[in-house]
C-alpha atoms as a PDB file:
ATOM      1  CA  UNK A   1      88.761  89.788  84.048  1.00  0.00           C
ATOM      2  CA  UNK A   2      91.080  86.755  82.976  1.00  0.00           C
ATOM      3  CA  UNK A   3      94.860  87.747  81.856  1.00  0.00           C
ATOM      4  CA  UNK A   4      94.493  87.644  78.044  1.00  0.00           C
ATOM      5  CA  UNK A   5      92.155  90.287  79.040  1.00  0.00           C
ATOM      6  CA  UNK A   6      94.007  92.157  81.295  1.00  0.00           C
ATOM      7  CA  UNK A   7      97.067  92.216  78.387  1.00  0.00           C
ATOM      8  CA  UNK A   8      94.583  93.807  75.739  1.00  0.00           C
ATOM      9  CA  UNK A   9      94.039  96.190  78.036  1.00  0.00           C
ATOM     10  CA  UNK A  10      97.244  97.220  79.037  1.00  0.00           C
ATOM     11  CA  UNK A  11      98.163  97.193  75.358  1.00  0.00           C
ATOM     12  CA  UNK A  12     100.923  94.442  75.588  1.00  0.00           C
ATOM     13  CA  UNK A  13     102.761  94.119  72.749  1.00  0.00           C
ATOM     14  CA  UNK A  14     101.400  91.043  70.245  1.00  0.00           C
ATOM     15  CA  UNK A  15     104.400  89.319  70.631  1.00  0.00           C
ATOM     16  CA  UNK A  16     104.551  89.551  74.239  1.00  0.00           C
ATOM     17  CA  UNK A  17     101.006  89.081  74.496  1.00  0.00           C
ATOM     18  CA  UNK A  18     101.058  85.785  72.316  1.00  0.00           C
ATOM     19  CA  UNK A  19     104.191  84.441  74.894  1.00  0.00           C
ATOM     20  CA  UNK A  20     101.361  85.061  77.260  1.00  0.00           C
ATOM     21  CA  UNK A  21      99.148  82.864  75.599  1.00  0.00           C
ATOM     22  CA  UNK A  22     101.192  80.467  74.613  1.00  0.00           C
ATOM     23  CA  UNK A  23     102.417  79.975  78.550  1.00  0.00           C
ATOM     24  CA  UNK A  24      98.835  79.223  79.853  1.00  0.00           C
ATOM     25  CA  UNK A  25      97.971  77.325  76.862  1.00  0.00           C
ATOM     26  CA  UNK A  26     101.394  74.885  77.767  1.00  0.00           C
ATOM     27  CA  UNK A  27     101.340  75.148  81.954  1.00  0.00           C
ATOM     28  CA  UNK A  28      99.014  75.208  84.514  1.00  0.00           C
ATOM     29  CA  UNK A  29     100.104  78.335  87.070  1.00  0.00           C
ATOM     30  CA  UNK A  30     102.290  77.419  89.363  1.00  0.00           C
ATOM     31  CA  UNK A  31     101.323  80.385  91.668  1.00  0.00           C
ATOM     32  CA  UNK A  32      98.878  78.628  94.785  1.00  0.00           C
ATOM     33  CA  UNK A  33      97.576  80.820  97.544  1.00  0.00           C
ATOM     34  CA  UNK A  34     100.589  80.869 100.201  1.00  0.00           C
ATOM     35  CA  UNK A  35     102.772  82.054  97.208  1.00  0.00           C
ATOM     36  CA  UNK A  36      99.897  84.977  96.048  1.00  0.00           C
ATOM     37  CA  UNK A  37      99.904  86.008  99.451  1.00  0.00           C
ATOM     38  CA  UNK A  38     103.507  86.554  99.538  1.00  0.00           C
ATOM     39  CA  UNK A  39     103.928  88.423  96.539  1.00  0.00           C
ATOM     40  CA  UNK A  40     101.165  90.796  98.026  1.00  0.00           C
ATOM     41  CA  UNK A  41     103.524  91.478 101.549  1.00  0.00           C
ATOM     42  CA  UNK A  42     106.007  94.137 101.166  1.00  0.00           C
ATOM     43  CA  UNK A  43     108.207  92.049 103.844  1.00  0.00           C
ATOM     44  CA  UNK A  44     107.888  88.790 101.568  1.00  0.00           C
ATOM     45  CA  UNK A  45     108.657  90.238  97.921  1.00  0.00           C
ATOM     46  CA  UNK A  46     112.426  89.107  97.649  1.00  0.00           C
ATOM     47  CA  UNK A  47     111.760  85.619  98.993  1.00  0.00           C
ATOM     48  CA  UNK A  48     108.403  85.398  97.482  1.00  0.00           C
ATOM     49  CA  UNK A  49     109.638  86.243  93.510  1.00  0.00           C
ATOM     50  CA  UNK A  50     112.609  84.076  94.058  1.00  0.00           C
ATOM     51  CA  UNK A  51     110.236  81.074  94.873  1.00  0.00           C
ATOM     52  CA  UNK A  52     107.922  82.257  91.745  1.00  0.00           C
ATOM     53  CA  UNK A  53     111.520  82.187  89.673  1.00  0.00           C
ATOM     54  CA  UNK A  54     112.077  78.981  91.272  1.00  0.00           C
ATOM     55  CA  UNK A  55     108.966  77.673  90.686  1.00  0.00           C
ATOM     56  CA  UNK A  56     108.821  78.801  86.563  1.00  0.00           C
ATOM     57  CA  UNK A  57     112.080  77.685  85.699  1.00  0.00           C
ATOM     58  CA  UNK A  58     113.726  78.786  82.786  1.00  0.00           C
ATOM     59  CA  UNK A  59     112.597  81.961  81.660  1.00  0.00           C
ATOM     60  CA  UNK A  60     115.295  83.723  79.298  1.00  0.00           C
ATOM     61  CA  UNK A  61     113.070  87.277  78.477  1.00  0.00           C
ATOM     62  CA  UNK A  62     110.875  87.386  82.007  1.00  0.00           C
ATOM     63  CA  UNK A  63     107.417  86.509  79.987  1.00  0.00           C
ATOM     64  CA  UNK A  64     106.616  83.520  82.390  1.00  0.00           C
ATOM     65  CA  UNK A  65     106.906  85.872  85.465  1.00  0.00           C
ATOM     66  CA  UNK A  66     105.326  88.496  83.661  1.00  0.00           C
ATOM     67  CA  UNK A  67     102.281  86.029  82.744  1.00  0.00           C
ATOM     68  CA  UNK A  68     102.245  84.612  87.029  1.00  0.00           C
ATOM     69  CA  UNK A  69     102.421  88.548  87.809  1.00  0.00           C
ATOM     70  CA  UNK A  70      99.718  89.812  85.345  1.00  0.00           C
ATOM     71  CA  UNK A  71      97.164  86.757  86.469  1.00  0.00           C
ATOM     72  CA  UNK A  72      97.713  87.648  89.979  1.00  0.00           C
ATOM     73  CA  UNK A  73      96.970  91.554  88.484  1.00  0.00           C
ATOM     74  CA  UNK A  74      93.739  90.245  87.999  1.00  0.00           C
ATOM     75  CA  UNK A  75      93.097  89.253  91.369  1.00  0.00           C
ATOM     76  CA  UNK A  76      94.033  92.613  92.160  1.00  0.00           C
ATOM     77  CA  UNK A  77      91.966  94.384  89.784  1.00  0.00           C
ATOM     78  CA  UNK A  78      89.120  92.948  91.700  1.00  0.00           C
ATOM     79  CA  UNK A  79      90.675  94.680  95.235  1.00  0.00           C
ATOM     80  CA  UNK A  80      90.728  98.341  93.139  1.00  0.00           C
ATOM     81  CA  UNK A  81      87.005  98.172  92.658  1.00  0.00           C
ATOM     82  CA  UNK A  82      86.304  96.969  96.337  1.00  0.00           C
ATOM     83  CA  UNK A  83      88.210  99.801  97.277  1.00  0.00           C
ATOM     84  CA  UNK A  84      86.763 102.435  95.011  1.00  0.00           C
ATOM     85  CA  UNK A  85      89.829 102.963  92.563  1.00  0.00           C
ATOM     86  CA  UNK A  86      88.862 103.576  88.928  1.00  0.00           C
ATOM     87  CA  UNK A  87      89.374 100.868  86.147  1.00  0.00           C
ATOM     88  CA  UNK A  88      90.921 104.053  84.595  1.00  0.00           C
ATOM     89  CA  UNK A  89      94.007 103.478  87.661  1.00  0.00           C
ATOM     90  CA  UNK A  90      94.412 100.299  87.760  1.00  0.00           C
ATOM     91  CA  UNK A  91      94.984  99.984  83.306  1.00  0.00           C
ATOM     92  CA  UNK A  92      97.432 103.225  84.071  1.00  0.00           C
ATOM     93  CA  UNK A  93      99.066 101.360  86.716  1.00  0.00           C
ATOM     94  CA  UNK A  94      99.662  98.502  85.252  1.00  0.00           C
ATOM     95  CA  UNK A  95     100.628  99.762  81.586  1.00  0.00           C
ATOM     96  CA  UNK A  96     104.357 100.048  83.258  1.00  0.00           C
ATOM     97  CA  UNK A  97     104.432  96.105  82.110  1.00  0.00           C
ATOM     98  CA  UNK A  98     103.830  97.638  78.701  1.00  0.00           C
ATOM     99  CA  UNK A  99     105.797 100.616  79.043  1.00  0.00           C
ATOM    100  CA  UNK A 100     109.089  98.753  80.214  1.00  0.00           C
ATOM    101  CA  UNK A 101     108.675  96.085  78.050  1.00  0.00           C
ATOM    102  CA  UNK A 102     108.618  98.412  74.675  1.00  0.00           C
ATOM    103  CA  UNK A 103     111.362 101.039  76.180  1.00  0.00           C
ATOM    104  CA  UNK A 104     113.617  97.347  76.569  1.00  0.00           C
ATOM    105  CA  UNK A 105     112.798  96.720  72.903  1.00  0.00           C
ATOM    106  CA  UNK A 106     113.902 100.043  71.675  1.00  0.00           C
ATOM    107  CA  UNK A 107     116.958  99.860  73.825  1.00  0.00           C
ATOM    108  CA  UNK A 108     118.504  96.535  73.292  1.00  0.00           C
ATOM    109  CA  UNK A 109     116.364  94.921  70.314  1.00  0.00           C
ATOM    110  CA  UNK A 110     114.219  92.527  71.898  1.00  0.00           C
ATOM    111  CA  UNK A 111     111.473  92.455  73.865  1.00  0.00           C
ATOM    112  CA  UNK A 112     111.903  90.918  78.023  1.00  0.00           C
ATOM    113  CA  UNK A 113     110.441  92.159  81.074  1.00  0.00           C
ATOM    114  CA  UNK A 114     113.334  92.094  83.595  1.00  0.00           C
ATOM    115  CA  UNK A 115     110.821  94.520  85.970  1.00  0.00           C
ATOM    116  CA  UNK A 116     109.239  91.754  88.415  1.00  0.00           C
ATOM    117  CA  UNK A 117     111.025  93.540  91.618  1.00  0.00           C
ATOM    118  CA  UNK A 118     108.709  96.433  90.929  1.00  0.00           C
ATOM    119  CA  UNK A 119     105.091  94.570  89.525  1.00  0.00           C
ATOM    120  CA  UNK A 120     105.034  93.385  93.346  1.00  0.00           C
ATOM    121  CA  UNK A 121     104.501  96.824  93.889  1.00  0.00           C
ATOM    122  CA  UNK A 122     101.527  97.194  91.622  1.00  0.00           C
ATOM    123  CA  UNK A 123      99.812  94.009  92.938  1.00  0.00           C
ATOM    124  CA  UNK A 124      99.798  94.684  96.218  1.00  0.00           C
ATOM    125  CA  UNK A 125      98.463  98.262  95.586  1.00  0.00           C
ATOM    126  CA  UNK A 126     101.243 100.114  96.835  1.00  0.00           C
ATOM    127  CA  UNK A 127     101.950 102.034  93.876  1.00  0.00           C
ATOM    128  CA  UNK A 128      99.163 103.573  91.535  1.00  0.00           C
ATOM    129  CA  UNK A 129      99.362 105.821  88.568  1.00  0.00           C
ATOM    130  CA  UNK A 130      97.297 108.524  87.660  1.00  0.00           C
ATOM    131  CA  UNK A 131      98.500 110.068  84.377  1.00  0.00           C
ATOM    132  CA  UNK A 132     102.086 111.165  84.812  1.00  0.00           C
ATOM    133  CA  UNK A 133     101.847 111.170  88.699  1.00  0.00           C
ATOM    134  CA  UNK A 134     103.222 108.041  90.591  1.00  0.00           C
ATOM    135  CA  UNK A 135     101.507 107.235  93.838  1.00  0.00           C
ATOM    136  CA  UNK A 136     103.727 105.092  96.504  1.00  0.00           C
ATOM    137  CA  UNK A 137     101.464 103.816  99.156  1.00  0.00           C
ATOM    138  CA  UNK A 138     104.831 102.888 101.213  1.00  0.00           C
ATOM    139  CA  UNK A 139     104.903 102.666 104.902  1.00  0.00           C
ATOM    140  CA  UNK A 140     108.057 104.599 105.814  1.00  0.00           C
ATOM    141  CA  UNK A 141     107.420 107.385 108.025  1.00  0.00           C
ATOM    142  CA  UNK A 142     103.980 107.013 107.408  1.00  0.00           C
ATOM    143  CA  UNK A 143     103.747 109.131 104.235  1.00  0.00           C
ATOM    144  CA  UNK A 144     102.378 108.246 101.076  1.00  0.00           C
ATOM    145  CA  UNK A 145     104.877 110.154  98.547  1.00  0.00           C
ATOM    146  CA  UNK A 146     103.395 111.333  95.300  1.00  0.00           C
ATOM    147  CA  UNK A 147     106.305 112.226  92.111  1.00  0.00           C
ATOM    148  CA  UNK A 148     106.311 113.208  88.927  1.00  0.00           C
ATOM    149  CA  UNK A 149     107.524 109.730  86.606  1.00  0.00           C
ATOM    150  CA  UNK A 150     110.928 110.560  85.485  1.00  0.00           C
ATOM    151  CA  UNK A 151     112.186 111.633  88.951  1.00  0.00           C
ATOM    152  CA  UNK A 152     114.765 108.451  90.600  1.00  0.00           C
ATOM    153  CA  UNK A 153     112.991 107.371  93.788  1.00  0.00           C
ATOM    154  CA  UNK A 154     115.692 109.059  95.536  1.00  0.00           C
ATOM    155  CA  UNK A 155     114.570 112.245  94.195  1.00  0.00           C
ATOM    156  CA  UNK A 156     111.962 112.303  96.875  1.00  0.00           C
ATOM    157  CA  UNK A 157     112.686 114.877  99.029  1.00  0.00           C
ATOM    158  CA  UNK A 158     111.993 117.247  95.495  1.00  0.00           C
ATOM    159  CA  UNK A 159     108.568 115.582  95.504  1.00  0.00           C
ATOM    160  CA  UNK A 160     105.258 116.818  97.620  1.00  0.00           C
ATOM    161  CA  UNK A 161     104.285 114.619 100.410  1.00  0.00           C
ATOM    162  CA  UNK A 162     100.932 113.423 101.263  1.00  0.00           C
ATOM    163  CA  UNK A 163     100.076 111.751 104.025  1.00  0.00           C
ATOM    164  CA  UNK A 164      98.813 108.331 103.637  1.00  0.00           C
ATOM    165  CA  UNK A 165      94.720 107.753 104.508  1.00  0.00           C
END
């Protein structure tokens, strides 16, 4: 799967989509190995986006993280199927990007993707979606914590609790 792909599947918006295109058609990624790595440890997100941020430049409406994040999604995409997680998951999962972006559009006019702090989540398969259930692989306590989307993270304590496999 390359990321043009991965957009079409995730039904990106065109315009978002062809900022997608348009930033690997103009640069060459700037994300290497050490960086990918980092952006898959939960201990290395807030360091490793700021380098990515650092790294892009400029990037007024978030589509040149979006586009480092969703090619790195691919990577990941590969990591689902290794680990037995449907195709079906991982689009779900990732359709946030899509989600966010058009709920930002509605809400202020224009399209950006200001969600980056939470895609790190998605590519290092801590979080999964399976229709309106969020799953949060997250290490505290040892629990994996399943909620219904539209509940604040906070809202926990209302969710069930699973315990993490």
């Amino acid at each position: 799967m390359n990321v043009l792909q991965l957009c079409s599947m995730i039904n990106l918006p065109e315009e978002v989509f062809a900022e997608i295109e348009r930033y690997f058609s103009e640069r060459v990624s700037v994300v290497d190995d050490c960086l990918k790595n980092q952006l898959c440890k939960r201990d290395c997100w807030e360091t490793a986006l700021k380098e990515l941020k650092r790294r892009i430049g400029t990037d007024q409406y978030g589509f040149c993280i979006l586009a480092e994040l969703l090619n790195i999604a691919c990577d990941t995409y590969e990591s689902y199927l290794k680990k037995g997680i449907s195709i079906d998951i991982f689009i779900r999962t990732m359709e946030f990007c899509s989600r966010f972006i058009k709920r930002q559009k509605k809400h202020f006019g224009h399209y950006a993707f200001t969600w980056d702090w939470w895609f790190t989540r998605q590519i290092a398969m801590q979080e999964y979606r399976r229709t309106r259930i969020r799953i949060d692989r997250s290490t505290r306590s040892g629990n994996q914590h399943s909620h219904s989307l539209g509940r604040r993270p906070s809202a926990f304590s209302a969710a069930k609790h699973v315990k993490c496999v």
